[in-house]
Protein backbone atom coordinates (compact mmCIF):
# COMPACT_ATOMS: atom_id res chain seq x y z
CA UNK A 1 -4.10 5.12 34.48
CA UNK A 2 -1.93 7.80 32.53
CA UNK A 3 -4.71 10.24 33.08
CA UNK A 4 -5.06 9.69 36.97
CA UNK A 5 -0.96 9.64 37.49
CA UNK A 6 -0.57 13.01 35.48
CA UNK A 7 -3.50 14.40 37.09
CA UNK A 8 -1.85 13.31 40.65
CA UNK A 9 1.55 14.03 40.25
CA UNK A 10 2.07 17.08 38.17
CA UNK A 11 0.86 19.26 41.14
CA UNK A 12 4.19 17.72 42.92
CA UNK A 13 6.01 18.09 40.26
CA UNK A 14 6.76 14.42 39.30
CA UNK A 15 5.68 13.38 36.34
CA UNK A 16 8.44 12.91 34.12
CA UNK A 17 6.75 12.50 30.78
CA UNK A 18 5.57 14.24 27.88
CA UNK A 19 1.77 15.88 28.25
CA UNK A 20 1.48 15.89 24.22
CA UNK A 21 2.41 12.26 23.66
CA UNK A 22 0.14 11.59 27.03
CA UNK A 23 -2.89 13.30 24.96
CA UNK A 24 -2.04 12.00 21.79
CA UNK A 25 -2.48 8.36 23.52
CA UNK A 26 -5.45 9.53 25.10
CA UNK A 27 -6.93 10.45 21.50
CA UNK A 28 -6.33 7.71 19.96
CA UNK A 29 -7.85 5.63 22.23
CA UNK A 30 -11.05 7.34 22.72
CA UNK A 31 -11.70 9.31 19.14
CA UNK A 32 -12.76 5.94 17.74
CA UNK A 33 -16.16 5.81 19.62
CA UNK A 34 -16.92 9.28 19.55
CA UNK A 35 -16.31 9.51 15.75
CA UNK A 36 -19.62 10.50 13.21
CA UNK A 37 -19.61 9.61 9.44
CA UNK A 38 -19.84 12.77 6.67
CA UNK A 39 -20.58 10.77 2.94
CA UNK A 40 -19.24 12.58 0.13
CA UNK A 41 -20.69 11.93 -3.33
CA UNK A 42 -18.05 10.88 -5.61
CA UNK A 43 -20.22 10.79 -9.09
CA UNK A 44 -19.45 8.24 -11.01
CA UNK A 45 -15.55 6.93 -10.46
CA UNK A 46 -14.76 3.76 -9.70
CA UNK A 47 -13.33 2.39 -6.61
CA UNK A 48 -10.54 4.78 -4.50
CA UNK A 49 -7.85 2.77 -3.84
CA UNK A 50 -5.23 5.29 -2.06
CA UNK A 51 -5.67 8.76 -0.31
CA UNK A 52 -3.64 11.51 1.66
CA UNK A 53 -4.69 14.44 3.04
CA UNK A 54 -3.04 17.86 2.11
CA UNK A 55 -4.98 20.03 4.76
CA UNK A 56 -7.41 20.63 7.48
CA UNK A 57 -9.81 20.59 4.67
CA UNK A 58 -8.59 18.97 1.33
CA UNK A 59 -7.55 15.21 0.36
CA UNK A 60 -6.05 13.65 -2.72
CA UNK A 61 -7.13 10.25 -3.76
CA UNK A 62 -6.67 8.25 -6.91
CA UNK A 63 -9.01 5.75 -8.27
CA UNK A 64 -9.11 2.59 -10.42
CA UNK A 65 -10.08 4.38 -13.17
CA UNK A 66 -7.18 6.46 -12.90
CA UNK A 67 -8.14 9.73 -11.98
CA UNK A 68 -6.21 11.70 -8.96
CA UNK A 69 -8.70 14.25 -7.44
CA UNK A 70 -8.71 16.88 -5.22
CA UNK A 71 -11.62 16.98 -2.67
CA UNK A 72 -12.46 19.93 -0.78
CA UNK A 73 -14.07 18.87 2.51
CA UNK A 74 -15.75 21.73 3.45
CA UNK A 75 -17.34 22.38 -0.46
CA UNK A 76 -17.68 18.84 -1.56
CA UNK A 77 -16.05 20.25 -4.68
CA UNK A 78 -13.79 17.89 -6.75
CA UNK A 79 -10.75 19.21 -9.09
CA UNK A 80 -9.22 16.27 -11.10
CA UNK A 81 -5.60 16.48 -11.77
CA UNK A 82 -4.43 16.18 -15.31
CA UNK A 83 -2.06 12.89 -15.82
CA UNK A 84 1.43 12.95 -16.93
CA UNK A 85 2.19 10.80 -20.18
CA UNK A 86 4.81 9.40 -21.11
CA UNK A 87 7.13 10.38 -23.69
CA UNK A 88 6.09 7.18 -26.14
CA UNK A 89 2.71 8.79 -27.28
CA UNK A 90 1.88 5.14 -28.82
CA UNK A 91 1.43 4.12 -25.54
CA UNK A 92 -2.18 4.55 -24.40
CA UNK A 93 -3.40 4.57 -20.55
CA UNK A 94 -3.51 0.75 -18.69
CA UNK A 95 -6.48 0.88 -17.32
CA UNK A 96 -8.06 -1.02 -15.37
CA UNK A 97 -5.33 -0.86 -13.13
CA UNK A 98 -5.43 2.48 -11.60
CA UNK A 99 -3.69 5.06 -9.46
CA UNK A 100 -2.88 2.64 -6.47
CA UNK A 101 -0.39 4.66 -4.16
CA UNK A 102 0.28 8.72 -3.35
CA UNK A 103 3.31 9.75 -1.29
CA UNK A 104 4.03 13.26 -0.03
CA UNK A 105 7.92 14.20 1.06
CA UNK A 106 8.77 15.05 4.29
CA UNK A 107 8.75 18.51 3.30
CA UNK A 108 5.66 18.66 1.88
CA UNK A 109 6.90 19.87 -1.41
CA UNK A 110 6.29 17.29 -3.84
CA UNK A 111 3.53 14.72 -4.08
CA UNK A 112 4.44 11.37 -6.22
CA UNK A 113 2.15 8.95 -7.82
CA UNK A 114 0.91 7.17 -11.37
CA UNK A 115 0.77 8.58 -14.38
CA UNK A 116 -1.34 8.02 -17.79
CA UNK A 117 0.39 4.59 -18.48
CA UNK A 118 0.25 2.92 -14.90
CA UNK A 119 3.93 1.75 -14.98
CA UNK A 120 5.35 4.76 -14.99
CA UNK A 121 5.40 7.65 -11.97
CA UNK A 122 4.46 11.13 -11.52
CA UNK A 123 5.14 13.74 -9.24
CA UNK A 124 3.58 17.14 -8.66
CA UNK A 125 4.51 20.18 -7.02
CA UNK A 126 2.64 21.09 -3.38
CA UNK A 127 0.01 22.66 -3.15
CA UNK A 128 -0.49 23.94 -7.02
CA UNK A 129 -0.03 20.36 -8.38
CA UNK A 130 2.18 21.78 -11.22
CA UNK A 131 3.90 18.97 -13.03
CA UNK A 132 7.66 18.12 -11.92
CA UNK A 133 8.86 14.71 -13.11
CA UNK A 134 8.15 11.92 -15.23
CA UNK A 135 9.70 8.74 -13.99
CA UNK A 136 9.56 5.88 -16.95
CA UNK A 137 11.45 2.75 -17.93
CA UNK A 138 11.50 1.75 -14.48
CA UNK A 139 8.95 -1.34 -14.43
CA UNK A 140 7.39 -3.50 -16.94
CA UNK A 141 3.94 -3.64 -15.00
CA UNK A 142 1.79 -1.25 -13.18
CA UNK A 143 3.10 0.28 -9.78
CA UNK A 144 1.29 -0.74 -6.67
CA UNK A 145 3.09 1.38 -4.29
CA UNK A 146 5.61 4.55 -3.61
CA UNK A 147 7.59 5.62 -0.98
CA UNK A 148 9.46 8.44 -0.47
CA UNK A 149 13.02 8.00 1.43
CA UNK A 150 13.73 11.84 1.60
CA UNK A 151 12.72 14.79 0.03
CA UNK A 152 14.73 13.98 -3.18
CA UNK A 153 14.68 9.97 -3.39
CA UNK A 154 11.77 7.57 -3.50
CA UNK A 155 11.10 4.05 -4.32
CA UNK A 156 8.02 2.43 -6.03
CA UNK A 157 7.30 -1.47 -6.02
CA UNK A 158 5.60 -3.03 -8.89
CA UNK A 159 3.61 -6.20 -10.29
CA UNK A 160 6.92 -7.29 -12.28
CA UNK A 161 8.09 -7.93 -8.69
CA UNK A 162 10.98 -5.37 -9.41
CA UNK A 163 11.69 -2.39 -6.90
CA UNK A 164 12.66 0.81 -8.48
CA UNK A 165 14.85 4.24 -6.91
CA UNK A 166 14.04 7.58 -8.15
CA UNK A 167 16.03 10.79 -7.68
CA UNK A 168 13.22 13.89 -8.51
CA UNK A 169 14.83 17.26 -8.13
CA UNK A 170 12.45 19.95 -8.73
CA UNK A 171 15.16 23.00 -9.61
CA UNK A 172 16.17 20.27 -12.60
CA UNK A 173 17.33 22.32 -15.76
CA UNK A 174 17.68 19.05 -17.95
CA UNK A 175 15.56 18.01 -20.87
CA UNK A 176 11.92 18.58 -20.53
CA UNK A 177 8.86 16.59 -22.06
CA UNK A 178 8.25 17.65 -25.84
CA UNK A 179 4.08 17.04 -25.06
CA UNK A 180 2.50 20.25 -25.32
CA UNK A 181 -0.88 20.94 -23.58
CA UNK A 182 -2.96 23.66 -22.73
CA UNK A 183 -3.40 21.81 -19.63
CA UNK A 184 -0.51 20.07 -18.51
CA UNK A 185 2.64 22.55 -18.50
CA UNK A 186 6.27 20.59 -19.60
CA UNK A 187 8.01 18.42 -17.50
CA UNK A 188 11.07 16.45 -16.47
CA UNK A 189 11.36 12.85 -17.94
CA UNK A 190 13.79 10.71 -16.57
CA UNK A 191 14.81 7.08 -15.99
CA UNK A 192 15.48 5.32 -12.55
CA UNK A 193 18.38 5.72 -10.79
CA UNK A 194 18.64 2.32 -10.29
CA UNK A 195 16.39 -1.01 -11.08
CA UNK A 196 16.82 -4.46 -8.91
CA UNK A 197 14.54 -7.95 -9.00
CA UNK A 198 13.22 -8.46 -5.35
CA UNK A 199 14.00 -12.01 -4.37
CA UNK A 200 11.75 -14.32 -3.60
CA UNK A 201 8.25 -11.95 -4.78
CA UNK A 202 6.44 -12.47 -6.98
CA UNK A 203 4.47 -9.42 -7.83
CA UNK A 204 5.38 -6.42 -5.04
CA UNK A 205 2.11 -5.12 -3.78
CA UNK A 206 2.97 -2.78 -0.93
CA UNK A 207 6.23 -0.52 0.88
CA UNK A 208 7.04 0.37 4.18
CA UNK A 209 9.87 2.74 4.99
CA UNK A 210 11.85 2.56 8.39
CA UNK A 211 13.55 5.88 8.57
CA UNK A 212 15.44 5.53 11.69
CA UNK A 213 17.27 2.13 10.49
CA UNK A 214 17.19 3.29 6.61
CA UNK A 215 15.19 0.23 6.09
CA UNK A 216 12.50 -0.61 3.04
CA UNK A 217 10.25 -3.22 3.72
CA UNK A 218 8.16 -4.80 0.62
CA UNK A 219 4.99 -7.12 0.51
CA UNK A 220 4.90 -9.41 -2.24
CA UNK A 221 1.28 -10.96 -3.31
CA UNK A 222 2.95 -14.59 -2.45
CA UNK A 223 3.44 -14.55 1.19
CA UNK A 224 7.02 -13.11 1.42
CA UNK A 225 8.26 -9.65 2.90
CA UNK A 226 11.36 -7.98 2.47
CA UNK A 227 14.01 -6.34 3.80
CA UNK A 228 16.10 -3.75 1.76
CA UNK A 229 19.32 -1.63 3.00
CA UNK A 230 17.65 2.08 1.65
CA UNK A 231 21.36 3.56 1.45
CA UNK A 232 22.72 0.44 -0.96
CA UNK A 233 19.49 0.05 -2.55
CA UNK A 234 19.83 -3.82 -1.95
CA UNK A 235 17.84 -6.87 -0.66
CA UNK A 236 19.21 -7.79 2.75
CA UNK A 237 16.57 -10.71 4.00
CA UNK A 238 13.52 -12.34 3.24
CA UNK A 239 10.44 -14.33 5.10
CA UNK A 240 7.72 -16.28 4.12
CA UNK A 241 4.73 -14.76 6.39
CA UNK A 242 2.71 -17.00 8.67
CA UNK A 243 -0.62 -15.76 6.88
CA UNK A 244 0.10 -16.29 2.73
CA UNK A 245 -3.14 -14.98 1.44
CA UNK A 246 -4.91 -11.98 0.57
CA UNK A 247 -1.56 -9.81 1.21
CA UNK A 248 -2.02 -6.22 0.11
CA UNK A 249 -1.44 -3.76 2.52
CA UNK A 250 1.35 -3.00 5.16
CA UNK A 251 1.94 0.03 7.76
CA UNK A 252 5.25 0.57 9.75
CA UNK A 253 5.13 1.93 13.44
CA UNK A 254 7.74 4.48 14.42
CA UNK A 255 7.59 4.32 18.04
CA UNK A 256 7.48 0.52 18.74
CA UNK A 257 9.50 -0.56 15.41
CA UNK A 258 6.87 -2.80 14.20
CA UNK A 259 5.44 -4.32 10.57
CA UNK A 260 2.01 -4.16 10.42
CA UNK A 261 1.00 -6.86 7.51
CA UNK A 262 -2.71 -7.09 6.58
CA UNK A 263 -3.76 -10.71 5.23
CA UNK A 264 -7.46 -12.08 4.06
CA UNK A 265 -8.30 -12.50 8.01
CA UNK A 266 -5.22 -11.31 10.11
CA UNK A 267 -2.87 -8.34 10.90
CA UNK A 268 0.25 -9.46 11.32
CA UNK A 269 2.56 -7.42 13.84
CA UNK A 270 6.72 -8.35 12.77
CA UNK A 271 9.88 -7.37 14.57
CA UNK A 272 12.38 -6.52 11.81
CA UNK A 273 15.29 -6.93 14.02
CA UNK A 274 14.35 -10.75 14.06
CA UNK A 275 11.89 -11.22 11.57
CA UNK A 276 9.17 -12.84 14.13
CA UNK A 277 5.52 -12.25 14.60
CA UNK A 278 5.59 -9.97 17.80
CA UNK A 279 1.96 -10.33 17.42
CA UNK A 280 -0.84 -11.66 15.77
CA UNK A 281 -4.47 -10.07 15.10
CA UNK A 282 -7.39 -11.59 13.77
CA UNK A 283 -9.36 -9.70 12.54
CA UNK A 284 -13.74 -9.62 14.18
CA UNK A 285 -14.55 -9.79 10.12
CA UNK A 286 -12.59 -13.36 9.09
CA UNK A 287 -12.27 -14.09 5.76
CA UNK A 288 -12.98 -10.69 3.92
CA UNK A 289 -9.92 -9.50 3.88
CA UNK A 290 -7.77 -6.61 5.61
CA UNK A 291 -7.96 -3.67 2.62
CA UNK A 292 -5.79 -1.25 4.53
CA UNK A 293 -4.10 -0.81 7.69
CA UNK A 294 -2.48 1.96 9.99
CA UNK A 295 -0.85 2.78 13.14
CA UNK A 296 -2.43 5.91 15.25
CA UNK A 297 0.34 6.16 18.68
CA UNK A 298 -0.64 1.98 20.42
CA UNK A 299 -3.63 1.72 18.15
CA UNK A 300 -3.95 -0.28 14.88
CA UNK A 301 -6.73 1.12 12.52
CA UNK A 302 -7.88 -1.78 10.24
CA UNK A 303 -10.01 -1.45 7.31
CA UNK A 304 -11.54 -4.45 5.89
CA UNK A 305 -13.62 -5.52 2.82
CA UNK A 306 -16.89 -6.05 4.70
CA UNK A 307 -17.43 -2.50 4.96
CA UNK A 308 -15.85 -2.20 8.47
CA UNK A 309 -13.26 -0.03 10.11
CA UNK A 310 -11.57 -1.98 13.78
CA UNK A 311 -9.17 -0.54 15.97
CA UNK A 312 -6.76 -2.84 18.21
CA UNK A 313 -5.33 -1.26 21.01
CA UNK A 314 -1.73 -2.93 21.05
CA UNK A 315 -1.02 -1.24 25.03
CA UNK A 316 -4.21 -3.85 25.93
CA UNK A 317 -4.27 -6.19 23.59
CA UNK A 318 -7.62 -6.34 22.71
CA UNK A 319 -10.12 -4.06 20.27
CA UNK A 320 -11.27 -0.94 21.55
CA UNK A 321 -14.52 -0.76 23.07
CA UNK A 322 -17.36 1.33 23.07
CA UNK A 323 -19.17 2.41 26.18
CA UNK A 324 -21.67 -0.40 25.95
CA UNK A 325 -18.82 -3.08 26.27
CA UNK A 326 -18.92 -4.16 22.46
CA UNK A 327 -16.15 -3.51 20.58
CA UNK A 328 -15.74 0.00 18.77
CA UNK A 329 -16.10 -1.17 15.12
CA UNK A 330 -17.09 1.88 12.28
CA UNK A 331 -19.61 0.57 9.72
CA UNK A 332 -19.40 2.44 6.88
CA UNK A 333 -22.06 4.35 4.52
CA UNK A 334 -23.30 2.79 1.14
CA UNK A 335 -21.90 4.61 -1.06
CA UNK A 336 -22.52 4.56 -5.19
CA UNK A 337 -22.75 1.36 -7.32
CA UNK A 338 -23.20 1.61 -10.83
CA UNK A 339 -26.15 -0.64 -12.16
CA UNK A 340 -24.88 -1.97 -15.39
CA UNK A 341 -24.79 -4.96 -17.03
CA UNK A 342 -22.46 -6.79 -14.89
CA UNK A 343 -24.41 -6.11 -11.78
CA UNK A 344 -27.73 -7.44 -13.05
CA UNK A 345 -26.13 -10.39 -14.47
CA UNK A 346 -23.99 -11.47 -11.55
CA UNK A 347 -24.86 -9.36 -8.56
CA UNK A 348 -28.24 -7.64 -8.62
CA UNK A 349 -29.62 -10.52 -6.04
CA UNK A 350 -26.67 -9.82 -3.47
CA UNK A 351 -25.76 -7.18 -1.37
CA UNK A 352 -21.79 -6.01 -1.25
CA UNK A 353 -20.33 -3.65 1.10
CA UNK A 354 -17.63 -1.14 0.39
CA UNK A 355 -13.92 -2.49 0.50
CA UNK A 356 -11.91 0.33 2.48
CA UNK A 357 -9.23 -0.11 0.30
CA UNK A 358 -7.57 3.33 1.71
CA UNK A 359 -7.52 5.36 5.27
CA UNK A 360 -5.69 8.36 6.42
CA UNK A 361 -5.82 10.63 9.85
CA UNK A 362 -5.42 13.85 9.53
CA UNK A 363 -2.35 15.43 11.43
CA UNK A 364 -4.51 16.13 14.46
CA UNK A 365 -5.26 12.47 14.54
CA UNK A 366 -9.46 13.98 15.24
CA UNK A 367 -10.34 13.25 11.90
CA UNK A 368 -10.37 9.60 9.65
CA UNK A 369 -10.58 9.89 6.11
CA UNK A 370 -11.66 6.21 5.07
CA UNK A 371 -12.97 5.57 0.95
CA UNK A 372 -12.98 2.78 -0.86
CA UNK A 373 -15.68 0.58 -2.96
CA UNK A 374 -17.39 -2.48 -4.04
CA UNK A 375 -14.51 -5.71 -3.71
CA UNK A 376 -16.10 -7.62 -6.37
CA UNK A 377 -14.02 -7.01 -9.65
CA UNK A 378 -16.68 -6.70 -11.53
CA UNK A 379 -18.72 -4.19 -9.89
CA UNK A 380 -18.19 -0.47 -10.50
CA UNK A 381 -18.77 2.02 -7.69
CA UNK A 382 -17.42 4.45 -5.10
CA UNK A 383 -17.45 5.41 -1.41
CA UNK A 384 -15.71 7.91 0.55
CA UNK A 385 -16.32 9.30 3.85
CA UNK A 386 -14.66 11.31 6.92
CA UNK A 387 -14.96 10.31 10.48
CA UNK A 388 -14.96 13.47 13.27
């Protein structure tokens, strides 16, 4: 209906709205049954849990095994990035957590995520990765997720169900790491700026950042999500969700002001300014969990643990559809599963497909980087893939 009014009425001269955010829509809505898969090999890491893209042709993504690599689209090649450890060399890496969350600033400057021991934070400087800043004595348990507020101050939420706020400034003259490495140059180390308890959580798994009302919104694993003022750093309200299980992702939407909360069989749309479901989703794939979740203009990009990618189309309310009337679902590749012991004990008889624990467009909005792996604990393996 956009189409046909623009079409009709820009000849005369009256249409009044914007032709980019008209296409955009337009995109969005129809990319998702055009789109073709592209596997990438991986080798042998385990399980991507977060990515971001950096180009038309590169993305970052860190892995439970807690590696952060480069991948070149175009190549296939794969640069790992040297972690940052902390200034305590007794402390040895806490695996098998992983490198759960990457942020880029608004500028596109820095790039912040985990270090060598998973409670603490690193950031990098864009695009050479050089080392800037070692955040540590922040939390007392790994860091599920970072979120920048500007291009000097960001926030991480961790599994000690604390919320920490960062100040990284990379022209900083002040004392510099004393590790020396052919590899990894010197760096800032520095403590939080400040350190509060979020009420209410227990264990923080996930951040949302509302720019326009300086608002942080945090997940916590039992069922809650929270409100913080981003300028006093402090808790304002709380809710216990509808949907208390399986919560470990969350997206925020610009344009309509909206919470996206991803539970084991629903997305869960939330009004801040009341703290009500605006709208509920369940997902076509009940009981396997939403992995990830993401807004693209009116359309809700869902990854799941089945293996599945769904897109809700919130100006319809109802999943896209293909041209054959089903609905537009993306079922992902196979990716690589390691066949050790633990698979032919407990799994070799059983088939699992990939958890998309992580998605991303690409600032055209043409392209859908989607990776993830097996969701049983116990099974080591990889998948990653972009959609064009």
């Amino acid at each position: 209906m956009d189409i046909f009014r623009y079409t009709q009425y820009r000849p005369m001269g009256l249409y009044k709205g914007n032709p980019d955010n008209l296409t955009n829509r337009f995109l969005a809505q129809q990319m998702p049954g055009l789109f073709q898969e592209k596997e990438y090999n991986l080798g042998t890491i385990n399980k991507v849990f977060t990515s971001q893209w950096l180009s038309d042709r590169q993305v970052v993504v860190g892995t439970k095994c807690n590696k952060i690599i480069v991948l070149d689209l175009q190549t296939c090649q794969m640069s790992t990035i040297p972690s940052l450890k902390s200034s305590d060399e007794s402390i040895e890496a806490d695996c098998p957590c992983g490198i759960h969350s990457i942020a880029i600033n608004p500028s596109n400057t820095l790039i912040a995520t985990g270090a060598d021991h998973t409670n603490d934070l690193a950031v990098y400087r864009l695009p050479t990765f050089d080392p800037v800043f070692l955040g540590e004595c922040g939390h007392d348990d790994w860091i599920f997720d970072i979120k920048w507020l500007d291009d000097e101050f960001l926030v991480t939420g961790s599994r000690d169900s604390k919320m920490a706020l960062w100040q990284v400034k990379d022209d900083d003259d002040g004392s510099v790491s004393k590790l020396k490495s052919l590899q990894v140059p010197e760096y800032v180390i520095s403590k939080p700026v400040a350190v509060r308890q979020c009420r209410r959580a227990e264990k923080v798994r996930a951040l949302a950042y509302n720019k326009r009302d300086q608002e942080i919104a945090a997940l916590s694993l039992n069922g809650y999500i929270h409100l913080w003022d981003a300028v006093r750093f402090s808790q304002k309200n709380y809710r216990k969700l509808s949907y208390t299980r399986e919560n470990v992702c969350m997206s925020f939407c610009n344009k309509r002001t909206l919470y996206a909360v991803g539970s084991q069989s629903h997305v869960t749309l939330i009004d801040p300014r009341t703290m009500k479901n605006s709208l509920t989703i369940l997902s076509r794939q009940r009981g396997c969990g939403i992995r990830s979740v993401s807004f693209n203009e009116s359309v809700v990009t869902i990854g799941t643990g089945a293996g599945a990618v769904l897109f809700y189309d919130l100006r319809t309310g109802k999943y896209l559809q293909c041209n054959c009337g089903h609905a537009c679902m993306l079922n992902v590749g196979k990716g690589w599963l390691r066949h050790d012991d633990a698979y032919r004990d407990f799994f070799m008889d059983l088939e699992y497909p990939n958890a998309i624990y992580t998605h991303c467009y690409d600032a055209s909005g043409t392209k859908l980087f989607t990776a993830g792996g097996p969701l049983p604990a116990g099974l080591w393996g990889n998948y990653a893939s972009v959609w064009q």
